[in-house]
Protein backbone atom coordinates (compact mmCIF):
# COMPACT_ATOMS: atom_id res chain seq x y z
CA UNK A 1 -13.62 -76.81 71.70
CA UNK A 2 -10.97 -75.64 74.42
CA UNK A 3 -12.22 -72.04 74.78
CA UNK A 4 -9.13 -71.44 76.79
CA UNK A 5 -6.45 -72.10 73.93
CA UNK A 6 -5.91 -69.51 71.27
CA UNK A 7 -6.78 -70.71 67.74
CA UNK A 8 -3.52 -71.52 65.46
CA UNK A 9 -2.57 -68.23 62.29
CA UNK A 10 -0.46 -68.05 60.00
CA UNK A 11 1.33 -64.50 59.34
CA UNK A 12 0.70 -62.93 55.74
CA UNK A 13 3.87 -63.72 53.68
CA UNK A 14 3.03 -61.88 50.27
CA UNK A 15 -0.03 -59.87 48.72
CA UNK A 16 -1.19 -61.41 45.60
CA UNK A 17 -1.98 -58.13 43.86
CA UNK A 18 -5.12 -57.67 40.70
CA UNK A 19 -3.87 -55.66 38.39
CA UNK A 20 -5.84 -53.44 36.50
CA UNK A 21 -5.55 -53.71 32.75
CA UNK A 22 -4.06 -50.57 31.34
CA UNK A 23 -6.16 -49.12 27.78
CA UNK A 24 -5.04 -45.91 26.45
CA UNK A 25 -7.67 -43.93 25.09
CA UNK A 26 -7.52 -40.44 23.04
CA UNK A 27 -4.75 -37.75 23.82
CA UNK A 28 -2.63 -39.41 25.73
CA UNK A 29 -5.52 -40.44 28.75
CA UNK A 30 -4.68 -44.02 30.63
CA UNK A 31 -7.51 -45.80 31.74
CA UNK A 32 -6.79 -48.59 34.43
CA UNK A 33 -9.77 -51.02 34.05
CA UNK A 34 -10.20 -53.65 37.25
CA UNK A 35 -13.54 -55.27 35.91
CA UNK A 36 -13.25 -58.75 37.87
CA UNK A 37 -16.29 -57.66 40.21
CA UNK A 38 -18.56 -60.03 42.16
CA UNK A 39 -21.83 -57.75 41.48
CA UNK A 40 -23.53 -54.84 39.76
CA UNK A 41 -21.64 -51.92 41.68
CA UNK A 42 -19.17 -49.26 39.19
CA UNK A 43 -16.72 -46.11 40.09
CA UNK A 44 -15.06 -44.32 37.89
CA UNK A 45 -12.73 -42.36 39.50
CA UNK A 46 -10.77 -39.08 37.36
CA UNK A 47 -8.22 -36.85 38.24
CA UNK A 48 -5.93 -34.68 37.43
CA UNK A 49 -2.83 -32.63 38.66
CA UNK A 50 -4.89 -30.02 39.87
CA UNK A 51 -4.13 -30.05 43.79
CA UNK A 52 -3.64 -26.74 45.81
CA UNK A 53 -0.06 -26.88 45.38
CA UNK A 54 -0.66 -25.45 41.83
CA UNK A 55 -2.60 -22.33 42.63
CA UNK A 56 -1.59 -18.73 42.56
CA UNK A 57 -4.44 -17.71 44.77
CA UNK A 58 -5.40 -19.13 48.18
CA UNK A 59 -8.94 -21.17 47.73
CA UNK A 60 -8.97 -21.41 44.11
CA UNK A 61 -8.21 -25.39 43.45
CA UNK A 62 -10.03 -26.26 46.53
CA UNK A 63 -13.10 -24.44 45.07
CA UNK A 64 -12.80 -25.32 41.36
CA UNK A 65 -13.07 -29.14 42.66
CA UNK A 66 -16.08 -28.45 44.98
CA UNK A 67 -17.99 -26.76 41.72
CA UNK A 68 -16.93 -29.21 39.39
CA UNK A 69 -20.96 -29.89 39.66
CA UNK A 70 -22.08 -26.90 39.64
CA UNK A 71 -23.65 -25.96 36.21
CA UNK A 72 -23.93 -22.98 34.34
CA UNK A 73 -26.57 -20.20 34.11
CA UNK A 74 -28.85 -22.51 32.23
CA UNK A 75 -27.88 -25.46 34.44
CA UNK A 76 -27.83 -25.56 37.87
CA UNK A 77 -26.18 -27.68 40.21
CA UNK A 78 -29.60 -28.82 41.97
CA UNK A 79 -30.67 -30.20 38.31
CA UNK A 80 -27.11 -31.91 38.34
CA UNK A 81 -27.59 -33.64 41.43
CA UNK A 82 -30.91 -34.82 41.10
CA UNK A 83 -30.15 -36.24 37.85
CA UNK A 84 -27.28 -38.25 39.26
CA UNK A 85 -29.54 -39.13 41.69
CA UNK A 86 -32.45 -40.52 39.38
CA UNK A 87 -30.28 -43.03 38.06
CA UNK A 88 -29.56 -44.13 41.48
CA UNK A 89 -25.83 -42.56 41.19
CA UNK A 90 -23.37 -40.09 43.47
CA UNK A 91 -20.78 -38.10 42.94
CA UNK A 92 -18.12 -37.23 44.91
CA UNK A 93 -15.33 -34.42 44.55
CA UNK A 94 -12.06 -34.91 46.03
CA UNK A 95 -9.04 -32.89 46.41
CA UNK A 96 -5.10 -32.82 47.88
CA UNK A 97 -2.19 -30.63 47.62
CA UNK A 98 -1.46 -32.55 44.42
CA UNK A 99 -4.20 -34.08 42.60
CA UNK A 100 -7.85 -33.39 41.97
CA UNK A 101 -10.85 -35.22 40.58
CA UNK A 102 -14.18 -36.83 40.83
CA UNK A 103 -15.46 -40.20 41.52
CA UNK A 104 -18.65 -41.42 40.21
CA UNK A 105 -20.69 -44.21 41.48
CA UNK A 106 -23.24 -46.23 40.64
CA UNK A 107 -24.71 -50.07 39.12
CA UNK A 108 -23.27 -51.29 35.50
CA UNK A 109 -27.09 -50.54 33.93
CA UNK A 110 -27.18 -46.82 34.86
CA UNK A 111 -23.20 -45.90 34.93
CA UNK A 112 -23.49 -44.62 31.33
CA UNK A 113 -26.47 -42.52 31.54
CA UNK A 114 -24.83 -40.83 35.05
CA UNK A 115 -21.48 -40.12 33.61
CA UNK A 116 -23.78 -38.38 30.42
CA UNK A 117 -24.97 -36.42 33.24
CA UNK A 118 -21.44 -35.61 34.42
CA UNK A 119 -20.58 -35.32 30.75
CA UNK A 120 -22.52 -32.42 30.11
CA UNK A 121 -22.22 -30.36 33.18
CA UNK A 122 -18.43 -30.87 33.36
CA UNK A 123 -18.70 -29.15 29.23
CA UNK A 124 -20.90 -26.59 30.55
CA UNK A 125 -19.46 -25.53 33.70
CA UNK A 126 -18.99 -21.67 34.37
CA UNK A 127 -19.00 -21.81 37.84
CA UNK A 128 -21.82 -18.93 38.06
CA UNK A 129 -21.46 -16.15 40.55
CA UNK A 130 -24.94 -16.93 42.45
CA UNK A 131 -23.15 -20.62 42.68
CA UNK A 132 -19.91 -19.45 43.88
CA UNK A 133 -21.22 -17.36 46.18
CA UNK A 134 -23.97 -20.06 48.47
CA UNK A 135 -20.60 -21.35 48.56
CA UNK A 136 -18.37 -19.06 49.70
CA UNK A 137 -21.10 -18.37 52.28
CA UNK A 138 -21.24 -22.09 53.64
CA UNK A 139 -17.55 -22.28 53.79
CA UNK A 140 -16.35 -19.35 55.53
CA UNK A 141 -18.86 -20.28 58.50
CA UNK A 142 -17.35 -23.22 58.83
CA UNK A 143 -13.68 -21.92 58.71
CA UNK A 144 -15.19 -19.54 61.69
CA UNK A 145 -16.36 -21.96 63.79
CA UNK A 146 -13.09 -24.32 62.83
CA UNK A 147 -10.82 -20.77 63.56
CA UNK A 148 -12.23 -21.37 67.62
CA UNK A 149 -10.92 -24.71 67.59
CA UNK A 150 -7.17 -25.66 68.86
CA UNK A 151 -6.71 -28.36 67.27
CA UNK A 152 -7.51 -26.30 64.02
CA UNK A 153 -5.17 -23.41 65.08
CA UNK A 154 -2.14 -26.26 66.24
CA UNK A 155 -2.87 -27.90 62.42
CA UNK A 156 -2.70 -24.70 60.77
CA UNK A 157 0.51 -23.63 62.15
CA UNK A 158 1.72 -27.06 62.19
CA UNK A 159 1.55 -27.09 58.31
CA UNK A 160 3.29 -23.58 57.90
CA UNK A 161 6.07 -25.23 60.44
CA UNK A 162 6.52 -27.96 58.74
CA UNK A 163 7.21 -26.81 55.01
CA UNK A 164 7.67 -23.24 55.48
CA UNK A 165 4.21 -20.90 54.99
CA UNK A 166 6.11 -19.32 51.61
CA UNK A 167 5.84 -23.05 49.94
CA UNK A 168 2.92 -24.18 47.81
CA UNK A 169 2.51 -27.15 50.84
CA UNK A 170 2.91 -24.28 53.82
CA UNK A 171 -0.21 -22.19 52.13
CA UNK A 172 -2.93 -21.50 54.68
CA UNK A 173 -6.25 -19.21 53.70
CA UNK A 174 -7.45 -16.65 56.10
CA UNK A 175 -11.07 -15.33 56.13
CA UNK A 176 -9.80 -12.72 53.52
CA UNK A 177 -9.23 -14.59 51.36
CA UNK A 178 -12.53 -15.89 50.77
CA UNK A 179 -13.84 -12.10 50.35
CA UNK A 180 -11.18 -12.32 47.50
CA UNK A 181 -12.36 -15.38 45.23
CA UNK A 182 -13.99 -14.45 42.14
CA UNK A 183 -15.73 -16.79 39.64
CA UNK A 184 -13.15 -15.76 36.92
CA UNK A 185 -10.31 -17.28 39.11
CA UNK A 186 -12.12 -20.54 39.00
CA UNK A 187 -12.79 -20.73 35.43
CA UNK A 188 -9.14 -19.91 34.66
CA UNK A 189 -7.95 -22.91 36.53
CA UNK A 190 -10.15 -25.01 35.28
CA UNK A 191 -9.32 -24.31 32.05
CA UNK A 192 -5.42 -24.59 32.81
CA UNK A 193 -5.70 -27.47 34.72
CA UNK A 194 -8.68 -29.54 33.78
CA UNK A 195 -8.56 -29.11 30.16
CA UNK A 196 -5.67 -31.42 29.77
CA UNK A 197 -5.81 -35.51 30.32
CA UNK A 198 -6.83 -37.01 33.01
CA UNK A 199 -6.02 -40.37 34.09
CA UNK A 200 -9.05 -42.88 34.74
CA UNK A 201 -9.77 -45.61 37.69
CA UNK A 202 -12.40 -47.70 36.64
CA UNK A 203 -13.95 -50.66 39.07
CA UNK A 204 -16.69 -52.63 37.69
CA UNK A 205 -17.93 -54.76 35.15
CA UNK A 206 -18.86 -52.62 32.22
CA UNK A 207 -19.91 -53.47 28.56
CA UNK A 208 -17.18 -52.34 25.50
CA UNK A 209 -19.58 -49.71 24.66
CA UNK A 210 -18.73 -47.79 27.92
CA UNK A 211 -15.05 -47.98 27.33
CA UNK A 212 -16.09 -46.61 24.35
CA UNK A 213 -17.79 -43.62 25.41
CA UNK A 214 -14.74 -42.66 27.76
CA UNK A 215 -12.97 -43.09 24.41
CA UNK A 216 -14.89 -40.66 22.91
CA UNK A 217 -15.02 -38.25 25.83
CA UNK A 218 -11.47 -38.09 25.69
CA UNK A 219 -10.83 -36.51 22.22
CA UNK A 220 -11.76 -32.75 23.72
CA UNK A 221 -8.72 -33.27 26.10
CA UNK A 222 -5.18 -31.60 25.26
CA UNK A 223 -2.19 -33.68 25.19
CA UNK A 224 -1.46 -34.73 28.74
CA UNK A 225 0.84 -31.79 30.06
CA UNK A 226 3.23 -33.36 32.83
CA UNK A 227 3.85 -29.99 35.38
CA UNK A 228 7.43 -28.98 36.28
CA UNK A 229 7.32 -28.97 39.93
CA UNK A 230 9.54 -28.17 42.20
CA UNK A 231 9.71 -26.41 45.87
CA UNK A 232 12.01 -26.06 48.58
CA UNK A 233 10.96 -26.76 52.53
CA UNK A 234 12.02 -24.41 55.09
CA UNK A 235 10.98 -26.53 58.72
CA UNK A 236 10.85 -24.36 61.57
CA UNK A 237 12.74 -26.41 64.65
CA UNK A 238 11.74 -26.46 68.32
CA UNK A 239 8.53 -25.11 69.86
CA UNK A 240 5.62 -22.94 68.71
CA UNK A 241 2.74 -21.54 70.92
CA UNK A 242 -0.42 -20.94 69.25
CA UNK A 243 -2.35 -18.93 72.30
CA UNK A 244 -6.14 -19.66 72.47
CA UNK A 245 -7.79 -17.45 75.80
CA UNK A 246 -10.09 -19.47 77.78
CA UNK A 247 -9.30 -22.79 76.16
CA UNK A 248 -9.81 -26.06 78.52
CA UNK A 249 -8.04 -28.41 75.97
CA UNK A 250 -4.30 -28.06 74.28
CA UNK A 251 -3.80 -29.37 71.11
CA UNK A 252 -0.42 -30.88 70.34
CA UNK A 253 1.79 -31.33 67.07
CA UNK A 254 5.33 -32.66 66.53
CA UNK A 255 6.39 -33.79 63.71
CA UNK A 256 9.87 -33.56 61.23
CA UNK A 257 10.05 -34.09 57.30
CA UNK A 258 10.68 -37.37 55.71
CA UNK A 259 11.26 -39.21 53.21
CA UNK A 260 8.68 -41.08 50.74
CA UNK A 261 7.57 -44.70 50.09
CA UNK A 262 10.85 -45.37 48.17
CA UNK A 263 12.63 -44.51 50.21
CA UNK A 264 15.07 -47.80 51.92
CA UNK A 265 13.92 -46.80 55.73
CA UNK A 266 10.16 -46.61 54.55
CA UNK A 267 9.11 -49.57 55.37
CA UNK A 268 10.81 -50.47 58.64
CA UNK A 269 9.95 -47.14 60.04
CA UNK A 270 6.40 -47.73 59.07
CA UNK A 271 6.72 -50.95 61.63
CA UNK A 272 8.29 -48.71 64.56
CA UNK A 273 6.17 -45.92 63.51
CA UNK A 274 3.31 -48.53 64.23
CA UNK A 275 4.69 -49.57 67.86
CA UNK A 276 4.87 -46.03 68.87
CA UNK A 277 1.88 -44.96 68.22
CA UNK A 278 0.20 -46.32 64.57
CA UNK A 279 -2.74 -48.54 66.27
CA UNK A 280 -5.15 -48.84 69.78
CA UNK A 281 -2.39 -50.91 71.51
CA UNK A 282 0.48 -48.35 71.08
CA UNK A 283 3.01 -47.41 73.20
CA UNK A 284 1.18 -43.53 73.50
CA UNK A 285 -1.93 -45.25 74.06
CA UNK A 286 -0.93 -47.24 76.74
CA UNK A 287 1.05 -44.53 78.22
CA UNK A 288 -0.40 -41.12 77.68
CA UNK A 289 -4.37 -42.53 77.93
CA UNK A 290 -4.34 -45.66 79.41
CA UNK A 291 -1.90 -44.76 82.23
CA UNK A 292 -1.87 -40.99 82.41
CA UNK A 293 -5.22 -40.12 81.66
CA UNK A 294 -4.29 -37.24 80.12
CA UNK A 295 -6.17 -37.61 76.49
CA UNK A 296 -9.68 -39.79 75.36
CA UNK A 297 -6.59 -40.26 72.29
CA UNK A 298 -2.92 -39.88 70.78
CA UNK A 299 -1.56 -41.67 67.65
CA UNK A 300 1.40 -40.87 65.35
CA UNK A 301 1.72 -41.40 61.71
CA UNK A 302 4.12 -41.28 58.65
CA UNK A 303 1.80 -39.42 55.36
CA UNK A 304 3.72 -39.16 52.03
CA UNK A 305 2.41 -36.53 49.15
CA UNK A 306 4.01 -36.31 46.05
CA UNK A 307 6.83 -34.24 46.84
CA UNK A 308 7.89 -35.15 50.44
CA UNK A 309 6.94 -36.91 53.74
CA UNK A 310 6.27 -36.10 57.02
CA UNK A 311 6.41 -38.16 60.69
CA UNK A 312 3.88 -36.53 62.92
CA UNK A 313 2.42 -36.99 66.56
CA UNK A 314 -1.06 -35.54 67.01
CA UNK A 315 -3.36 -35.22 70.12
CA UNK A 316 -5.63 -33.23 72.54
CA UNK A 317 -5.12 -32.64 76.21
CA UNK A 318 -6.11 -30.48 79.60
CA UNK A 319 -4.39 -27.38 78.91
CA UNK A 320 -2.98 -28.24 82.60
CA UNK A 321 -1.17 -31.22 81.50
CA UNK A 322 -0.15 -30.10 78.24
CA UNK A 323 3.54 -29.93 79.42
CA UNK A 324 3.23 -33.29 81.00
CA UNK A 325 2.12 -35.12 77.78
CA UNK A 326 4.73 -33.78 75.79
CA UNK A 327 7.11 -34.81 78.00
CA UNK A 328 5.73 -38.02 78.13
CA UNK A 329 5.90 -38.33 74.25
CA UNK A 330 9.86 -37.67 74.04
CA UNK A 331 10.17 -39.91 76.60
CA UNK A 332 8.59 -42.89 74.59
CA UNK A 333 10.85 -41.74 71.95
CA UNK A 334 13.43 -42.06 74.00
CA UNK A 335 12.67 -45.47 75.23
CA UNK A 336 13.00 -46.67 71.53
CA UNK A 337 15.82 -45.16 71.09
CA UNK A 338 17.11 -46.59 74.86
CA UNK A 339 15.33 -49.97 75.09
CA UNK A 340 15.26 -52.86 72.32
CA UNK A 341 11.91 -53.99 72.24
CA UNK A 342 10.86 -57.49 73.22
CA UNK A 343 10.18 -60.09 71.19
CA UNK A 344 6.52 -60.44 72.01
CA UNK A 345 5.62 -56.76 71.57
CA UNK A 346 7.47 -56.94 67.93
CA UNK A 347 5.90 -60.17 67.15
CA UNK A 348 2.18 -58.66 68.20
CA UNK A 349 2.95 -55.51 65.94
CA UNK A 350 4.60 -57.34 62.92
CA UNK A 351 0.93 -59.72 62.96
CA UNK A 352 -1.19 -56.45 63.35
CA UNK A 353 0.43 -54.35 60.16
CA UNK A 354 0.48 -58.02 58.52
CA UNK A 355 -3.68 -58.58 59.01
CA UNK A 356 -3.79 -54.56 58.20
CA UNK A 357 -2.45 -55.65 54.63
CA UNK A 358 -4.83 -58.44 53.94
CA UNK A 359 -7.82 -56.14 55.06
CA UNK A 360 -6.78 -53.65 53.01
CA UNK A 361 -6.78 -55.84 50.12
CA UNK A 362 -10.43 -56.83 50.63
CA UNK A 363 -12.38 -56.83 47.14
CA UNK A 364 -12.21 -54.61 44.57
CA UNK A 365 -12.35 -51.70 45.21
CA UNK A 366 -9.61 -51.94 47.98
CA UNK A 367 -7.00 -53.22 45.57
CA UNK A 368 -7.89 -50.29 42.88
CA UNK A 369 -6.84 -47.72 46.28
CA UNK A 370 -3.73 -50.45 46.50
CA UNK A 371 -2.67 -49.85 42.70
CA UNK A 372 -3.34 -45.81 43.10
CA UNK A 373 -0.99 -45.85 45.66
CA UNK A 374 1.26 -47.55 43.19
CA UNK A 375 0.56 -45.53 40.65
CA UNK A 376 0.95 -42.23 42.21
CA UNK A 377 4.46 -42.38 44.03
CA UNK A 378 5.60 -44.30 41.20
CA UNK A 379 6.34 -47.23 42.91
CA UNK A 380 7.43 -50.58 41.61
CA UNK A 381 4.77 -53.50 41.12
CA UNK A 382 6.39 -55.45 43.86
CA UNK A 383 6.09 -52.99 46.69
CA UNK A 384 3.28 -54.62 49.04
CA UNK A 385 5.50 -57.68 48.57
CA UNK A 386 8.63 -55.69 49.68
CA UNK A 387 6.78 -54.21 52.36
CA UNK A 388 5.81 -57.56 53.92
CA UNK A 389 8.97 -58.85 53.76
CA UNK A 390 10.81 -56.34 55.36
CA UNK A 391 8.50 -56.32 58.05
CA UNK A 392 8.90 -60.13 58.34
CA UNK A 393 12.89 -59.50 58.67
CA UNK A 394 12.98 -56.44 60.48
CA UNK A 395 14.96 -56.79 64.15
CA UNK A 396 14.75 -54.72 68.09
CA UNK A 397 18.21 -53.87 66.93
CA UNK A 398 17.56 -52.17 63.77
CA UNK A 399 14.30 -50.28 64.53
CA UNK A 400 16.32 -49.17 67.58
CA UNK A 401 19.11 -47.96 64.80
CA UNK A 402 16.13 -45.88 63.05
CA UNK A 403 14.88 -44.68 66.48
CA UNK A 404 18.01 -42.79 67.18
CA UNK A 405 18.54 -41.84 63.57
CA UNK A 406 15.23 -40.50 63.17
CA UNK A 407 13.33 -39.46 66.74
CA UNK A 408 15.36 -36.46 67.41
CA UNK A 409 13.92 -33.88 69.22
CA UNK A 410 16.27 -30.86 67.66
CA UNK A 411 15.14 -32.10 64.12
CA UNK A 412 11.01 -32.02 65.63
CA UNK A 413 8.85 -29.01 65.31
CA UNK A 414 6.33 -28.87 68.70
CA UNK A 415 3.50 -26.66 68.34
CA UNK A 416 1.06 -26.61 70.90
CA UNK A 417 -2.34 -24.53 70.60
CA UNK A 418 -4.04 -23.43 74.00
């Protein structure tokens, strides 16, 4: 073997994608079902529109999802867990600005007697005051110590920059509003938001008489209940100075609103989005830490929630250089706009976000995420195949045309923290 010559690869030309099989259960609740599994493991994942976006009070969706688990007065959450836990299961809570839910894991032999357990404490739940309250407690300590951070402060007022803080995205809690929460606002929203149907991720192999008890679960759901949503962004423009006395470090944001993943620019952007500053070998990187010194890290990104996307650029420097690095960011923006990029730098990026694809297809559980994100912006079947060959086909020449249609520093918001 001739250590000395690179082995031969082949780029990724499409993304054979497992489909989960759709069953509709009672009410109106979809189960997707991906039960080709090479072993034992099972998660059931549920959720429903219940993200912070729908709140009328600061706290109360993020805290409804936390104490999904958390009993009743003749129930409590320790008797939950360790349940869950004697069957060799977990649970885990998660929660956005627009959906909420739980995921349960655990082997094909015990998933029905832990998602009992869930069963019954999800029918119980009253979210008890002594609950709510070790809670409450935990959480506001860490929003203190988070409040003394600048990269907390820069993220905070990054999100009220970004959408406007008098949208449902823009919301940001204070410490009062924790001395505000009451277990009656949490029971409300649970029963407004959780009592209708859920959809269901399922990812194992799991007998008929599983499918059937989900079946059954489903009949104390309402009709599924599709929310009229709607909200209108207000981005600030140009710079905002979060002042933090005595800090060492500056955080920076910039960042614009987007478009989502249907969007025709999506997926090309994505790829210049990537050379920028998406992976270790970015153009930031190499400038901003490699050369410069100035951060241990910098990276940019394109996130999509239901409603709207965002392009953001994210990092931590010496509050000396601060200045220095955002200069140093426009001027790699203005490079792409400026410069066409070489062929080898677009031909190491395009076999990156290629090899990114195939890992994130990895087993099971991997393609379930792949079909959520389907799923949940509504996209068409063939996306991952659309995606793959636009970044096969994409030119220098027409990222440069998205550079300079879309890395405009009057259409940025900058806020800096420190």
């Amino acid at each position: 073997m001739n250590r000395t010559v690179a082995p031969s690869y082949s780029q990724a030309q499409d993304l054979k994608l497992v489909l989960p099989e759709k069953i509709m259960l009672n009410h109106g609740v979809a189960l997707y079902w991906l039960k080709d599994v090479p072993d034992a493991s099972v998660k059931l994942e549920i959720s429903w529109d219940a993200g912070s976006k729908y709140q009328d009070k600061h706290l109360v969706a993020s805290f409804t999802s936390k104490m999904l688990l958390s009993g009743s007065e003749n129930l409590s959450a320790k008797a939950i867990s360790e349940e869950i836990d004697f069957y060799g299961g977990y649970a885990q809570q998660e929660m956005d600005k627009d959906h909420a839910g739980i995921s349960l894991y655990g082997l094909a032999e015990n998933i029905e007697a832990i998602f009992e357990v869930f069963e019954k404490a999800f029918a119980l739940v009253s979210f008890p005051d002594s609950e709510l309250q070790k809670e409450l407690d935990i959480s506001l300590n860490k929003f203190r110590v988070e409040s003394q951070k600048v990269k907390t402060l820069c993220r905070r007022a990054f999100v009220k920059g970004l959408y406007g803080e008098n949208t449902k995205y823009g919301q940001v809690a204070s410490e009062e509003d924790f001395k505000k929460l009451q277990s009656a606002d949490l029971l409300n929203y649970f029963n407004d938001k959780y009592k209708f149907a859920p959809v269901i991720f399922l990812t194992g192999n799991v007998p008929d008489q599983f499918i059937d008890k989900l079946r059954l679960w489903t009949n104390h759901f309402k009709p599924i209940e599709q929310p009229h949503f709607s909200q209108d962004f207000s981005q600030t423009k140009g710079r905002v100075e979060i002042p933090k006395e005595g800090a060492l470090q500056s955080a920076i944001r910039i960042g614009r609103l987007m478009f989502k993943k249907d969007h025709p620019d999506y997926y090309k952007f994505q790829l210049l989005n990537t050379i920028l500053g998406g992976y270790f070998g970015s153009r930031l990187m190499t400038n901003i830490r490699e050369e410069k010194g100035y951060t241990y890290g910098i990276g940019s990104g394109m996130a999509v929630l239901q409603d709207v996307g965002y392009f953001f650029v994210s990092t931590e420097v010496g509050s000396s250089v601060k200045e220095d690095a955002i200069k140093e960011v426009f001027h790699e923006f203005d490079r792409l706009k400026n410069e066409l990029i070489s062929a080898d730098e677009l031909v190491k990026v395009k076999n990156y976000m290629l090899g990114e694809f195939l890992r994130q297809a990895d087993g099971p559980l991997h393609m379930m995420e792949i079909f959520k994100n389907i799923y949940f912006n509504r996209l068409p079947p063939t996306y991952y195949s659309d995606f793959i060959k636009a970044i096969h086909s994409a030119t220098a020449e027409e990222l440069m045309t998205l550079a300079n249609k879309y890395l405009v520093r009057d259409a940025m918001v900058e806020v800096t923290a420190g």
